[in-house]
C-alpha atoms as a PDB file:
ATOM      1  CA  UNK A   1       0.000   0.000   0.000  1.00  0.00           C
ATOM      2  CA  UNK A   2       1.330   3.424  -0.527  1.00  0.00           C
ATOM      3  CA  UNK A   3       1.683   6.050   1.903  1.00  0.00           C
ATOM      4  CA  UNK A   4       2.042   9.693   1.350  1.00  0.00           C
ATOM      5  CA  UNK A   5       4.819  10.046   3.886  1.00  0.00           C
ATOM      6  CA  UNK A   6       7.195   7.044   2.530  1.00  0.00           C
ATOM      7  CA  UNK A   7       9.676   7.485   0.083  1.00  0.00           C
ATOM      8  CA  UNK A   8      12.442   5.168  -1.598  1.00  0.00           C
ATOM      9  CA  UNK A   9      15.096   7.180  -0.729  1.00  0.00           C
ATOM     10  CA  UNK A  10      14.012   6.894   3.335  1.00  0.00           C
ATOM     11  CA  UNK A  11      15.289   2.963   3.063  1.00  0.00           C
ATOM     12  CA  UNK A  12      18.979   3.910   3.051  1.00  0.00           C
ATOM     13  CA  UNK A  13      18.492   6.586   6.422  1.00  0.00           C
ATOM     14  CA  UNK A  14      20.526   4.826   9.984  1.00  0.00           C
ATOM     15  CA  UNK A  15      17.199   3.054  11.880  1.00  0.00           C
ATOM     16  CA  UNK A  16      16.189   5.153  15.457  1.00  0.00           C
ATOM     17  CA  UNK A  17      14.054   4.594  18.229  1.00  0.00           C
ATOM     18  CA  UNK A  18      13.007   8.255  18.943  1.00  0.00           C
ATOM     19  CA  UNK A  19      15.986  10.460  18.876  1.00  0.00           C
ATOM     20  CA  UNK A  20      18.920   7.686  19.542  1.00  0.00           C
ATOM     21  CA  UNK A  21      19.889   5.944  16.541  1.00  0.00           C
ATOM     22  CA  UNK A  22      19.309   1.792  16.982  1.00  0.00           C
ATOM     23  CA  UNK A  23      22.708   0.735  17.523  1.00  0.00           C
ATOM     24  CA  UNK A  24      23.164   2.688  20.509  1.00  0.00           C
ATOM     25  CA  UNK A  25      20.160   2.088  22.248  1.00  0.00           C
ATOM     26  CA  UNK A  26      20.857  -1.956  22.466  1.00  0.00           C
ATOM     27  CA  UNK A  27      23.641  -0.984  25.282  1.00  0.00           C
ATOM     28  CA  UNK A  28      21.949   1.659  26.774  1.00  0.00           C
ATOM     29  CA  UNK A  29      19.048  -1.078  27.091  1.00  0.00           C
ATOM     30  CA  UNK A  30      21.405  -3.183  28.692  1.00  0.00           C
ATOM     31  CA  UNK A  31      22.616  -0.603  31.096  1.00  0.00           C
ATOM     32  CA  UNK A  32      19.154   0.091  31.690  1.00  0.00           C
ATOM     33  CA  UNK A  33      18.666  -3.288  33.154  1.00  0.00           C
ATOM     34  CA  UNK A  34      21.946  -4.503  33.967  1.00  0.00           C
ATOM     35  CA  UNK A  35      23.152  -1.231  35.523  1.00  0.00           C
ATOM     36  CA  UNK A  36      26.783  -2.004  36.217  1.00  0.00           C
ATOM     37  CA  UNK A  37      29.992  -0.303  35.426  1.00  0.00           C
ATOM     38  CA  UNK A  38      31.062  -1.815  33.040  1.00  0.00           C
ATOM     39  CA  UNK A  39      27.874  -1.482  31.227  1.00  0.00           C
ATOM     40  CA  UNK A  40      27.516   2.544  31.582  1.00  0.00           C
ATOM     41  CA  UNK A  41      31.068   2.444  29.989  1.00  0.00           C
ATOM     42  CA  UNK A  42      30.091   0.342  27.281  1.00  0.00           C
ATOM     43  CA  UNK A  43      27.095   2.714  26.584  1.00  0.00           C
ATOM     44  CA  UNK A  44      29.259   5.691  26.322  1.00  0.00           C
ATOM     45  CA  UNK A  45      31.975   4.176  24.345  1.00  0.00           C
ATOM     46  CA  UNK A  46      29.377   3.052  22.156  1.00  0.00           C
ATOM     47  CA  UNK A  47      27.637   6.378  21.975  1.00  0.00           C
ATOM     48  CA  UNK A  48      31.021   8.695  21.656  1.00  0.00           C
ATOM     49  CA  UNK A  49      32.048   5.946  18.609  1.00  0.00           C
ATOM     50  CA  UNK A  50      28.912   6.423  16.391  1.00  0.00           C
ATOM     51  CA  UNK A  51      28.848   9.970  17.371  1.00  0.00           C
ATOM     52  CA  UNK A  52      32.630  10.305  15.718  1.00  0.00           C
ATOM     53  CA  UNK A  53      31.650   7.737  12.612  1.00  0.00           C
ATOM     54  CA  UNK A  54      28.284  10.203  12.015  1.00  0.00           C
ATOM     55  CA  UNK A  55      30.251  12.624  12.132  1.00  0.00           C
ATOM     56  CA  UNK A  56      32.707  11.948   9.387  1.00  0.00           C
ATOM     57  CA  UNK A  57      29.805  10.065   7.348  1.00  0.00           C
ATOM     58  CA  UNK A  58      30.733   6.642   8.159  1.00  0.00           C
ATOM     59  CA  UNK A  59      28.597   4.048   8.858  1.00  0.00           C
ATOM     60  CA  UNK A  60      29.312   1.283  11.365  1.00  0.00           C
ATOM     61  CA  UNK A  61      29.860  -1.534   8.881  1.00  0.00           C
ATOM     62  CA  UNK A  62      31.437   0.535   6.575  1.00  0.00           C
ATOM     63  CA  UNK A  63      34.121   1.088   9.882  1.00  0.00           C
ATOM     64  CA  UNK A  64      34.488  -2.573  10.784  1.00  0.00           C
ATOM     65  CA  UNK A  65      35.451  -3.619   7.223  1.00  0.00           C
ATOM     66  CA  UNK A  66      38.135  -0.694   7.704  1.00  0.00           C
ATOM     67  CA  UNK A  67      39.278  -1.611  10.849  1.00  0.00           C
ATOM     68  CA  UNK A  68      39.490  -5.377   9.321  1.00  0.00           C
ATOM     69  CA  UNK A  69      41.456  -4.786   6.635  1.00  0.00           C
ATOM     70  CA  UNK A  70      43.883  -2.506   8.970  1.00  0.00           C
ATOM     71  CA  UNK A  71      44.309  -5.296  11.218  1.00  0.00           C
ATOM     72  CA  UNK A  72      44.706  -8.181   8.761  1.00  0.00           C
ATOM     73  CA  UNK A  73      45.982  -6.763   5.407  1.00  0.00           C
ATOM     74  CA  UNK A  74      44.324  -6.393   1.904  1.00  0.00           C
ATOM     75  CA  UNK A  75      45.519  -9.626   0.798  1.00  0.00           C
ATOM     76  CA  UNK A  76      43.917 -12.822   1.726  1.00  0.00           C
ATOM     77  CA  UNK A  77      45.973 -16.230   2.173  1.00  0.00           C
ATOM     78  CA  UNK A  78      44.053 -19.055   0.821  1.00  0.00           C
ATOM     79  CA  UNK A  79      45.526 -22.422   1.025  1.00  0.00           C
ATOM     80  CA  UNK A  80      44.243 -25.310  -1.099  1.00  0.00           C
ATOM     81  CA  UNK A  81      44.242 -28.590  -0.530  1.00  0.00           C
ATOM     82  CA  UNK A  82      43.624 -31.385  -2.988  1.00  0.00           C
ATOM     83  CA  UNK A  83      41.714 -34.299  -2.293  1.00  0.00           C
ATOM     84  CA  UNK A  84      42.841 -37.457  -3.444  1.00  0.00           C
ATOM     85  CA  UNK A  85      40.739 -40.638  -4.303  1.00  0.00           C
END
């Protein structure tokens, strides 16, 4: 059905739950009901890294393939082994 308020180009916009964008609130959910230490710090780590991604224009996935290929190189080892019968 088609809505007057829906538009194509909305299905590429980051997901939020009022105001906080969706990948922050699953920690601050968990610090909601797991209120620990380590959990708060979690929730602000979390919150100060998407903050710094959104604002250079950088998704989270588009991060974690960046930080991947930092860590572990461009080039990709691949052994293969032949099975005899």
């Amino acid at each position: 059905m088609y809505d007057d308020y829906t538009h194509w180009r909305d299905s590429g916009r980051t997901p939020k739950f009022f105001m906080i964008e969706a990948q922050v609130f699953i920690p601050i959910l968990l610090t909601l009901f797991h209120f620990r230490t380590w959990t708060l710090m979690l929730s602000i780590a979390v919150a100060v890294l998407l903050y710094v991604l959104g604002r250079y224009q950088v998704s989270l996935r588009v991060f974690m393939i960046n930080l991947r290929e930092w860590v572990f190189g461009r080039q990709k080892h691949v052994e293969i082994h032949e099975i005899y019968e």
